[in-house]
Structure formats: C-alpha cells, structure tokens
C-alpha atoms as a PDB file:
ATOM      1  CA  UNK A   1      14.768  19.464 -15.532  1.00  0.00           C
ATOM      2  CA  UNK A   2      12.916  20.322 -12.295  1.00  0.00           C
ATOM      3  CA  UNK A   3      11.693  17.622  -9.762  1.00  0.00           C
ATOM      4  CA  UNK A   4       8.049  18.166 -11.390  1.00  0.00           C
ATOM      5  CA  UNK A   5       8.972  17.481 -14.934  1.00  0.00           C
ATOM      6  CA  UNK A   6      11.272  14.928 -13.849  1.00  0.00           C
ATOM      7  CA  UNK A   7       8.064  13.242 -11.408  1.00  0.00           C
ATOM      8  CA  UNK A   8       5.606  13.832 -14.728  1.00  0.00           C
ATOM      9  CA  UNK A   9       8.264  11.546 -16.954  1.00  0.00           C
ATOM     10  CA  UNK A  10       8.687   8.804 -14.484  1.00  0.00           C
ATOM     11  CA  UNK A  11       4.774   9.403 -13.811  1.00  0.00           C
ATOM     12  CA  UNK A  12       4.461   8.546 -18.184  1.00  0.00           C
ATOM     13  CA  UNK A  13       6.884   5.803 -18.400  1.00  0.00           C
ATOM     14  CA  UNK A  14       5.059   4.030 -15.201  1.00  0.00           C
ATOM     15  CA  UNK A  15       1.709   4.147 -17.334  1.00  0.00           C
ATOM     16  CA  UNK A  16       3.651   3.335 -20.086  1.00  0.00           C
ATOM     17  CA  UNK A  17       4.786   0.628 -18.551  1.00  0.00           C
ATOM     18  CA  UNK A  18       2.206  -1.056 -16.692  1.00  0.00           C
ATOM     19  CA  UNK A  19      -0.895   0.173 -18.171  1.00  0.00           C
ATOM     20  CA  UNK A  20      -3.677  -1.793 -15.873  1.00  0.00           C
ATOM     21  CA  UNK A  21      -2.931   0.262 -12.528  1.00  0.00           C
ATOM     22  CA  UNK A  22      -4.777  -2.196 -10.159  1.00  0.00           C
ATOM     23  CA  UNK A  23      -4.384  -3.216  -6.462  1.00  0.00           C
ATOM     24  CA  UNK A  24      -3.343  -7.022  -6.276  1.00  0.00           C
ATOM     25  CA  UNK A  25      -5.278  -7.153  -3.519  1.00  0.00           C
ATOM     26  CA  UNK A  26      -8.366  -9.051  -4.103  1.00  0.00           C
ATOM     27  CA  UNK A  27     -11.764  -7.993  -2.918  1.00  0.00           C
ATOM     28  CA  UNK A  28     -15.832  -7.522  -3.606  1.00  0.00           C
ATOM     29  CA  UNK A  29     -16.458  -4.911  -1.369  1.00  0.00           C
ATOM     30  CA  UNK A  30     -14.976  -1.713   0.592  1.00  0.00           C
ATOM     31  CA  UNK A  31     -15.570  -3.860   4.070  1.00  0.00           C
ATOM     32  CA  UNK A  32     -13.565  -6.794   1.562  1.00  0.00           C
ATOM     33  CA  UNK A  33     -10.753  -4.144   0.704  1.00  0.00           C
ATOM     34  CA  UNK A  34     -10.582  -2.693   4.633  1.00  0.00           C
ATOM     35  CA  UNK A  35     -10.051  -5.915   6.189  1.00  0.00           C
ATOM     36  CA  UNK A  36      -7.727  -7.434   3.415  1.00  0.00           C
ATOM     37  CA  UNK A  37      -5.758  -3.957   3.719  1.00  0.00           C
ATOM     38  CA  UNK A  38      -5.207  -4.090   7.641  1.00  0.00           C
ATOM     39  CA  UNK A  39      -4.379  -8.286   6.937  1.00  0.00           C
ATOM     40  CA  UNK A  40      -1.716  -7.111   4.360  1.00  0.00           C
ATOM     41  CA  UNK A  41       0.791  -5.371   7.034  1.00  0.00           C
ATOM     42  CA  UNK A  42       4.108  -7.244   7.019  1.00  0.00           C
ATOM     43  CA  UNK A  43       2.070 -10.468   4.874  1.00  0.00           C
ATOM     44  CA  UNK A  44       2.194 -11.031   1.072  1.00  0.00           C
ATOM     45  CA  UNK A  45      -0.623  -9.284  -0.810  1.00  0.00           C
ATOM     46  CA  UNK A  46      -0.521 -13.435  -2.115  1.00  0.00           C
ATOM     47  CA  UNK A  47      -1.056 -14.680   0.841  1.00  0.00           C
ATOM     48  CA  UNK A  48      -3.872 -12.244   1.938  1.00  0.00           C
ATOM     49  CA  UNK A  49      -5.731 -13.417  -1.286  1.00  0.00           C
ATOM     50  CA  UNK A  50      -5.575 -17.062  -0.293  1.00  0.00           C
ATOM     51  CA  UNK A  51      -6.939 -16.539   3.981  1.00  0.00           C
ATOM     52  CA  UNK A  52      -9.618 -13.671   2.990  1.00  0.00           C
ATOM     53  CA  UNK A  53     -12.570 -16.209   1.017  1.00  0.00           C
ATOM     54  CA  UNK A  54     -11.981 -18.324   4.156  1.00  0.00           C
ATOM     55  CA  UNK A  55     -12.196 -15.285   6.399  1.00  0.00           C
ATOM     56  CA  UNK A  56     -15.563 -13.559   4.720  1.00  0.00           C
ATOM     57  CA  UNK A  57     -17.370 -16.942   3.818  1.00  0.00           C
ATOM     58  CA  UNK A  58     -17.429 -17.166   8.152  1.00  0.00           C
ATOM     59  CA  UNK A  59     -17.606 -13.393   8.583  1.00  0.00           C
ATOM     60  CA  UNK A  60     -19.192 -11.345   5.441  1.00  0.00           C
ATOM     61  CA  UNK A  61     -19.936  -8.091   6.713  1.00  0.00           C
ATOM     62  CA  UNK A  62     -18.724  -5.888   9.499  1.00  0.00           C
ATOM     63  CA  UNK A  63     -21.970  -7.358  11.650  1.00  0.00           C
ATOM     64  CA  UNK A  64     -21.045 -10.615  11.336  1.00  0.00           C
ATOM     65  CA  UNK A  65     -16.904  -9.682  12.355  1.00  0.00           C
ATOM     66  CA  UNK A  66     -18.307  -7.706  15.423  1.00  0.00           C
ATOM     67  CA  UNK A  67     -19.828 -10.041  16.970  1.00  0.00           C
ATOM     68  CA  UNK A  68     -16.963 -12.554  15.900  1.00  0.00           C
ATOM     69  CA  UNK A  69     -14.989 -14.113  18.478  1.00  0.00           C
ATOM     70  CA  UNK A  70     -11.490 -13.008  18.345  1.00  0.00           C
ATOM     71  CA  UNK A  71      -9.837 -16.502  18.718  1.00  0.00           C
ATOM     72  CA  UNK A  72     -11.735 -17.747  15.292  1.00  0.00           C
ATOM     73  CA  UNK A  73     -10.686 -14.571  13.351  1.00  0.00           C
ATOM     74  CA  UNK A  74      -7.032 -15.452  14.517  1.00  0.00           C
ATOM     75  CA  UNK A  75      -7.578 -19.311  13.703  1.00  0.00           C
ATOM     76  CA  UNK A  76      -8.841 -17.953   9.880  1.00  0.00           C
ATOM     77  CA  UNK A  77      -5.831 -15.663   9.530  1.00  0.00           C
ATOM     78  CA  UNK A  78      -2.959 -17.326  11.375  1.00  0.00           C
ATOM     79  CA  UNK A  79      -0.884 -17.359   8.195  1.00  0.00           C
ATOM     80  CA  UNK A  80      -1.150 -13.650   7.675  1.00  0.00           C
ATOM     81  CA  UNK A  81       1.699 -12.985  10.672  1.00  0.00           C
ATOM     82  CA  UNK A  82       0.863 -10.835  13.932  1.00  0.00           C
ATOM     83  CA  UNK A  83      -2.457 -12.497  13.887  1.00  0.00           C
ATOM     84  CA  UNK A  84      -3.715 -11.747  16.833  1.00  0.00           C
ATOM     85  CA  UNK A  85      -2.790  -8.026  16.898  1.00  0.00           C
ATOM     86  CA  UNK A  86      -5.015  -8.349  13.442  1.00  0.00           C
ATOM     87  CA  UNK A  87      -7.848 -10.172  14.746  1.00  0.00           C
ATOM     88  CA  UNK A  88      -8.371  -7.652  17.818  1.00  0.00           C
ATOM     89  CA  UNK A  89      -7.874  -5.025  15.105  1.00  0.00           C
ATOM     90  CA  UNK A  90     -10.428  -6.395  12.794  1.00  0.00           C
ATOM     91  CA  UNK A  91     -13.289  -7.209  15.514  1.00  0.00           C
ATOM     92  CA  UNK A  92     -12.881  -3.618  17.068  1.00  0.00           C
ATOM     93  CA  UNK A  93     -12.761  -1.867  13.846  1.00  0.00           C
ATOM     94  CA  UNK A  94     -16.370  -3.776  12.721  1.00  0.00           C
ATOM     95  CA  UNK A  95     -17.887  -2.965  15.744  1.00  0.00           C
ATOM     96  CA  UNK A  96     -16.753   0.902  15.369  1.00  0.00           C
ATOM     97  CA  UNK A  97     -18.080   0.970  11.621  1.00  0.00           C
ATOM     98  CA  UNK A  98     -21.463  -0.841  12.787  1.00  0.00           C
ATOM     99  CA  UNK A  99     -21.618   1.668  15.652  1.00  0.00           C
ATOM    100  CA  UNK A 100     -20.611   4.555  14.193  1.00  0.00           C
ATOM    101  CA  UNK A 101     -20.842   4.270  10.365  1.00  0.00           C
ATOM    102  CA  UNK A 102     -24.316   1.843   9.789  1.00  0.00           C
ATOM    103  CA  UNK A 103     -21.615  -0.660   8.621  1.00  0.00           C
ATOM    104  CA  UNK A 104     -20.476   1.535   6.079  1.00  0.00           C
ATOM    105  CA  UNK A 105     -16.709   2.136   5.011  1.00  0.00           C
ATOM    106  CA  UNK A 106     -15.891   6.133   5.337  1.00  0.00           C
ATOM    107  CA  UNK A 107     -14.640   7.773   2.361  1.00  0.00           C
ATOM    108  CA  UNK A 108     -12.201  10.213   4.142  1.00  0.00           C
ATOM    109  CA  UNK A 109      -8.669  10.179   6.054  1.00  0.00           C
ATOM    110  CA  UNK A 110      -9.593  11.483   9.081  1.00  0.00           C
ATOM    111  CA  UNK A 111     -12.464   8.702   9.687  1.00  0.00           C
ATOM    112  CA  UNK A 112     -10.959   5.791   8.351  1.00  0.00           C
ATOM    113  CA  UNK A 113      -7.699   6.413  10.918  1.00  0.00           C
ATOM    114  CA  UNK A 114      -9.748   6.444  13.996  1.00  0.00           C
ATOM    115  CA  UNK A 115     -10.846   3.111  13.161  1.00  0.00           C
ATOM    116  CA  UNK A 116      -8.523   0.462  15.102  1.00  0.00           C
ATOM    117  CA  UNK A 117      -6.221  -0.701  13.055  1.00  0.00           C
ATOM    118  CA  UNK A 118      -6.258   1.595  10.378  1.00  0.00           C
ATOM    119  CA  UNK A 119      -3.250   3.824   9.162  1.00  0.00           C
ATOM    120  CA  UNK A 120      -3.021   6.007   6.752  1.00  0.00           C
ATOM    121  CA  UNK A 121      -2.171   3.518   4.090  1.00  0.00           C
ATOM    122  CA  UNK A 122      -5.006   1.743   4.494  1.00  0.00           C
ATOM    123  CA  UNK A 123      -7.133   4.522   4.561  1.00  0.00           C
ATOM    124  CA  UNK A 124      -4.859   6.071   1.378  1.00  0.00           C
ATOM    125  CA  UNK A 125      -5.862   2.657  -0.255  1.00  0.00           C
ATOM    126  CA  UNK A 126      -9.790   3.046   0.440  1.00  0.00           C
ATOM    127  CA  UNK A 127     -10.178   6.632  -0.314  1.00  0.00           C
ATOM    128  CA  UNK A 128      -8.174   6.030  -4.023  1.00  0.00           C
ATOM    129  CA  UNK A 129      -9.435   2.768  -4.798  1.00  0.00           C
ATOM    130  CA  UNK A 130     -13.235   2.570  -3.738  1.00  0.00           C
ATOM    131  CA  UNK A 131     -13.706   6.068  -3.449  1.00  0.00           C
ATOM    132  CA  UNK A 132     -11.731   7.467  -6.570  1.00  0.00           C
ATOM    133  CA  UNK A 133     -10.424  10.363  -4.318  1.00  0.00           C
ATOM    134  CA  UNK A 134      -6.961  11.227  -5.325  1.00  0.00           C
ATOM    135  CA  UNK A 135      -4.206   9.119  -2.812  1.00  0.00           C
ATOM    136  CA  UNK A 136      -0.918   8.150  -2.408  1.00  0.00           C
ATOM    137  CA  UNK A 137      -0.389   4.787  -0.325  1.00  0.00           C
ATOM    138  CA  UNK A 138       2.893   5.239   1.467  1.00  0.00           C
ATOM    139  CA  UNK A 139       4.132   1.113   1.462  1.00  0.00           C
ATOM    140  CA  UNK A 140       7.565  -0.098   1.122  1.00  0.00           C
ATOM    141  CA  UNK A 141       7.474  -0.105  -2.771  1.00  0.00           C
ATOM    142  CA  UNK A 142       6.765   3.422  -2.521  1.00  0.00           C
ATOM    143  CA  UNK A 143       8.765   5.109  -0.118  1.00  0.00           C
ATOM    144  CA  UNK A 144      11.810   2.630  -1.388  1.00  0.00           C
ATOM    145  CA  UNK A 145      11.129   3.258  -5.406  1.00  0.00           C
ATOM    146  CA  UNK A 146      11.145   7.130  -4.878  1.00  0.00           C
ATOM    147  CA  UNK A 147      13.963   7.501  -2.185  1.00  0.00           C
ATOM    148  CA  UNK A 148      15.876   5.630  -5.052  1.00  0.00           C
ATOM    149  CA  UNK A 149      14.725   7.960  -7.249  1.00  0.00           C
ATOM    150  CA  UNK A 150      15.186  10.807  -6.117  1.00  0.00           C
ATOM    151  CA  UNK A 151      12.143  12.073  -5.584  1.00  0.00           C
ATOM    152  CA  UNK A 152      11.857  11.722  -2.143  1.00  0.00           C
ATOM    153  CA  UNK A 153      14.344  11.854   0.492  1.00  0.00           C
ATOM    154  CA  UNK A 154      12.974  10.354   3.887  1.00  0.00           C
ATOM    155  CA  UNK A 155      11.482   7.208   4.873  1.00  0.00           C
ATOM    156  CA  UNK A 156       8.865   8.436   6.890  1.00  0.00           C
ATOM    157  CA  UNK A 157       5.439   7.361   5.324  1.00  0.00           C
ATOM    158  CA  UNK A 158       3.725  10.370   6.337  1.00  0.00           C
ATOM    159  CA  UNK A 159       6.279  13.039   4.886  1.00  0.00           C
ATOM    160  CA  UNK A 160       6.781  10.579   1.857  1.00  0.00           C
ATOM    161  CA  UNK A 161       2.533  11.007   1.546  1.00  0.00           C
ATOM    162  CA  UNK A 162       2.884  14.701   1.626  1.00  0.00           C
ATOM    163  CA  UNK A 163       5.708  14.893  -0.787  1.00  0.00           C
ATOM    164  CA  UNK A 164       4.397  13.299  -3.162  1.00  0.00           C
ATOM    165  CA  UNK A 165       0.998  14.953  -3.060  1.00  0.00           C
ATOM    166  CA  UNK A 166       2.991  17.786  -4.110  1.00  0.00           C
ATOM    167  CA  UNK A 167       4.501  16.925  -7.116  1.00  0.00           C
ATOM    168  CA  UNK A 168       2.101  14.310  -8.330  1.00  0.00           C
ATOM    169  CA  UNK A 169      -0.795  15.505 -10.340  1.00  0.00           C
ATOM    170  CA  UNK A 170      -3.972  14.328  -8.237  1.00  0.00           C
ATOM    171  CA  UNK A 171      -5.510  11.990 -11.309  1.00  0.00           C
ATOM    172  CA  UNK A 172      -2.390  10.356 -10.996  1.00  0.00           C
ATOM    173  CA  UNK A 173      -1.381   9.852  -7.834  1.00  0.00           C
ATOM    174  CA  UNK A 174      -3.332   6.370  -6.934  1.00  0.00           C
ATOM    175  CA  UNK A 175      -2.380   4.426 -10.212  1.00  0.00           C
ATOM    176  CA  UNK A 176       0.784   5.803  -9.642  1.00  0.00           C
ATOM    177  CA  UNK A 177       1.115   3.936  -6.725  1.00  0.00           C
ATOM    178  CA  UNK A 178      -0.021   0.842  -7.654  1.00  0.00           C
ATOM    179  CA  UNK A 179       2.683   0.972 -10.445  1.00  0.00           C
ATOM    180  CA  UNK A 180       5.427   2.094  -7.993  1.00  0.00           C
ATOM    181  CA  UNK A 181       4.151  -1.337  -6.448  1.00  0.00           C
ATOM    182  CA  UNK A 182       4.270  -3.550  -9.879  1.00  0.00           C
ATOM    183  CA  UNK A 183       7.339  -2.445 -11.078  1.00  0.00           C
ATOM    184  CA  UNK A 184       8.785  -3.096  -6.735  1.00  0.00           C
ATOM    185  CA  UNK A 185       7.879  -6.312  -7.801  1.00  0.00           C
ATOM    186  CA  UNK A 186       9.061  -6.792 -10.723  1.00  0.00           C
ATOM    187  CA  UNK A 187      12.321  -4.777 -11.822  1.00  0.00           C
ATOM    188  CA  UNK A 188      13.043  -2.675  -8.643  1.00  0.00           C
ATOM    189  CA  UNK A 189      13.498  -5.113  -6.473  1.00  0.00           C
ATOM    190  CA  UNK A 190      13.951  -4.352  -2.452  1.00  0.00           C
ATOM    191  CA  UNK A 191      17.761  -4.973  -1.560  1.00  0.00           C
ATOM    192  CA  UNK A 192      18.309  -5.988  -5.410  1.00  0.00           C
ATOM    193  CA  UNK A 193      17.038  -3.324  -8.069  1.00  0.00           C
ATOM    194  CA  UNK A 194      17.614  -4.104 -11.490  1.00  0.00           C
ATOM    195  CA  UNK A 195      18.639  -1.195 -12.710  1.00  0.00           C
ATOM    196  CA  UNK A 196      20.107  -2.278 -16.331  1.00  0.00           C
ATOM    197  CA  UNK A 197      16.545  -3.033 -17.399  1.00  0.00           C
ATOM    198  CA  UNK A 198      14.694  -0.417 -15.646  1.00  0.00           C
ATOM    199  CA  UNK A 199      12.610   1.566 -17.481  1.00  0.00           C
ATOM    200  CA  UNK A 200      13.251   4.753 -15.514  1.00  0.00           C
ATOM    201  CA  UNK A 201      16.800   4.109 -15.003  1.00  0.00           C
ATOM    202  CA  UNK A 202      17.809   7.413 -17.300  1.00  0.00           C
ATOM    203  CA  UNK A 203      15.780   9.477 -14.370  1.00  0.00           C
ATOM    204  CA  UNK A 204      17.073   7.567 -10.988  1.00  0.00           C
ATOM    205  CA  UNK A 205      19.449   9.035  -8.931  1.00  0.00           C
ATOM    206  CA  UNK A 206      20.295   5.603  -7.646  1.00  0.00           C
ATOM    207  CA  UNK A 207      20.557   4.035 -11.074  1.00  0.00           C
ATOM    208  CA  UNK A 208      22.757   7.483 -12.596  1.00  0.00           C
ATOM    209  CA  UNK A 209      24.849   6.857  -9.630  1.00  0.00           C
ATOM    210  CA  UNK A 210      28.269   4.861  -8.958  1.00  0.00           C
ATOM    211  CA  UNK A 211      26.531   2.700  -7.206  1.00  0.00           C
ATOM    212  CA  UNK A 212      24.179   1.224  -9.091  1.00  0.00           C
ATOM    213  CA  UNK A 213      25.413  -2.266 -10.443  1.00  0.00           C
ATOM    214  CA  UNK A 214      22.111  -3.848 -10.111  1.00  0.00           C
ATOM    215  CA  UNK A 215      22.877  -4.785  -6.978  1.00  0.00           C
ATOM    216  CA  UNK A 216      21.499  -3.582  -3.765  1.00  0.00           C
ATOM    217  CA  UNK A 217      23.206  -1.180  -1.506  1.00  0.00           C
ATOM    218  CA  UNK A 218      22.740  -0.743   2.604  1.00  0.00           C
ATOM    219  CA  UNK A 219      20.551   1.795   1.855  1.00  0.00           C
ATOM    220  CA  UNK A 220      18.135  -0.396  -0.366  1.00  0.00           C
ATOM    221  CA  UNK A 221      18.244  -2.237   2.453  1.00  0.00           C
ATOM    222  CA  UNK A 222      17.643   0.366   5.348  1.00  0.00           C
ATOM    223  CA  UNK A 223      14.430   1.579   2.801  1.00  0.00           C
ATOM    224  CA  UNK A 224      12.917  -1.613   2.209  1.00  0.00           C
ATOM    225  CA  UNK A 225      12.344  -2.190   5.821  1.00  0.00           C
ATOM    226  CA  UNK A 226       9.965   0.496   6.422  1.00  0.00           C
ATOM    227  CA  UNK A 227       6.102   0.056   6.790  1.00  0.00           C
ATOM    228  CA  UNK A 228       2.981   0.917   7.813  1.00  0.00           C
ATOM    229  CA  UNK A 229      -0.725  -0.229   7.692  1.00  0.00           C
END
C-alpha cells in the first residue's frame, strides 16, 4: 500500500468516524471566525467560545475593533493567554481590513497573511471554512496525528501544509482536518494516544510500532508542542 492509498483509508475511516466535520469554534460571521481564530493560539477552542459574545457584543464588526482601544480588547480577552499580543493583533488587523478590504474578510492565502496577526492557519481556516476553498489547517492535532501516522514526517506547519496538500484529495482536505482535530481530542490524545481503541490504529506507524502501549512517548511529547496561528 502506497502513502496515497494508505492517506485515502485513514481519509474514509475519519469520515467514518466523525461524520459532522465542523470547526468547534463558534462564530456568525467571517470577521466572527478571523478574530476567534487569531484568539485561539495557545487558548482552548472552549474558552474562545465563552470571551468572543463578550468581545463582539462591544466590538461587532472590524469598524467598531479599529477604532477600539487596545486596553478594552485586552480587558474582554484576558482569559484567552498572550492577551495583549492579541489585542494589538486584533485592532491592527480591523483597521487593515477596513482600509484595505471595505471591512471585508479576503478569501485567499496570500491576503489573509499580511493581515497582523494572521498565519497561515488562520488563513487555512478562513479560506476552507467560509470560503469552501480546499485547506489544510496545520495545528497541533494535525501535525501530531499525522507525524504519528506516518504520513508526515516534520513538525514544521508549513511543510506539514504542503505535504498534505499532496496526498489529500482537495474535497477532502478541510473536513479532514477538522477530524484530525476531533479524534486529537478524543482518542489520540497529545502525550497519551489511545491507541487500543483507535480507529486507524491498523494504519499508524506509531500504533504498529513497539512503542505504542497507549501511552505517550517523548516524541508525542516533542509533537504536541508545536503551533502556529
């Protein structure tokens, strides 16, 4: 079995798996998604959910976060961590899209990453998920799930991106994501996979290995650290 019909079975028992492919982040609009995205780095998708009504019932659309002061975005999103590196973030990147962009959310890499604040997972996120563009959102899940797998082998978020472009078919490649991030949660757990009731444990190089009681390794470890916004 080659690395693309091995990708294409994980890819099946993923859908299989968790059929509803949907970002846990919640949100009303792309502005909604783009702040909650760039509020996500290093913070709890869980958390996110509970600061952002606060956050948009004071500051609803990229007008109203421009002009924003930048100590009452951090006082709305202290619990979020590095919340004043986010506020700056936020206020700068809704003054570019109301200077630049009419106050509308680009629908392309290139654009969304010259925003402050904005990476390529973010932008990844916006392009799949509001945009229907085919994406692949580099997070910790991600680059951790298919180092273990054996799809991958780097933790560089960029090279995992482009990796994975390659072997994913594009339909799939946002909702595969999202999955990758479900079953992180769930069953392959950072520093802790559960590998005797993984679904995809017959395909994981991790899981087919010696070292694979269940119980995390260094290198779970070293691979759950990594992220990017």
């Amino acid at each position: 079995m080659n690395l693309f019909e091995k990708t294409e079975k994980i890819t099946a028992l993923l859908r299989a798996e968790y059929p509803a492919a949907l970002c846990s982040l919640q949100y009303e609009d792309p502005f909604q998604l783009l702040v909650a995205t760039r509020l996500s780095a290093q913070c709890t998708d869980a958390r996110v959910n509970l600061v952002c009504p606060g956050l948009f019932a004071r500051f609803p659309t990229p007008r109203a976060m421009a002009t924003a002061d930048v100590e009452d975005v951090e006082a709305l999103i202290r619990t979020c961590g590095f919340f004043r590196v986010k506020a700056r973030d936020l206020v700068a990147m809704s003054g570019q899209l109301c200077a630049l962009h009419n106050e509308k959310v680009p629908g392309d890499i290139e654009t969304l990453t010259a925003l402050p604040g904005v990476g390529r997972k973010t932008a990844n996120l916006i392009c799949g998920d509001v945009f229907g563009l085919p994406a692949v959102v580099a997070d910790t899940h991600l680059i951790r799930i298919t180092n273990l797998l054996g799809l991958v082998a780097t933790k560089n978020p960029q090279k995992v991106e482009t990796q994975l472009r390659g072997l994913l078919a594009p339909a799939e490649s946002n909702d595969f994501c999202h999955r990758c991030v479900l079953h992180g949660r769930a069953v392959c757990i950072a520093r802790r996979p559960q590998c005797g009731r993984c679904v995809l444990a017959p395909l994981c190089d991790h899981a087919c290995s010696d070292s694979s009681p269940g119980i995390g390794t260094p290198t779970d470890a070293a691979l759950g650290s990594s992220n990017m916004s």
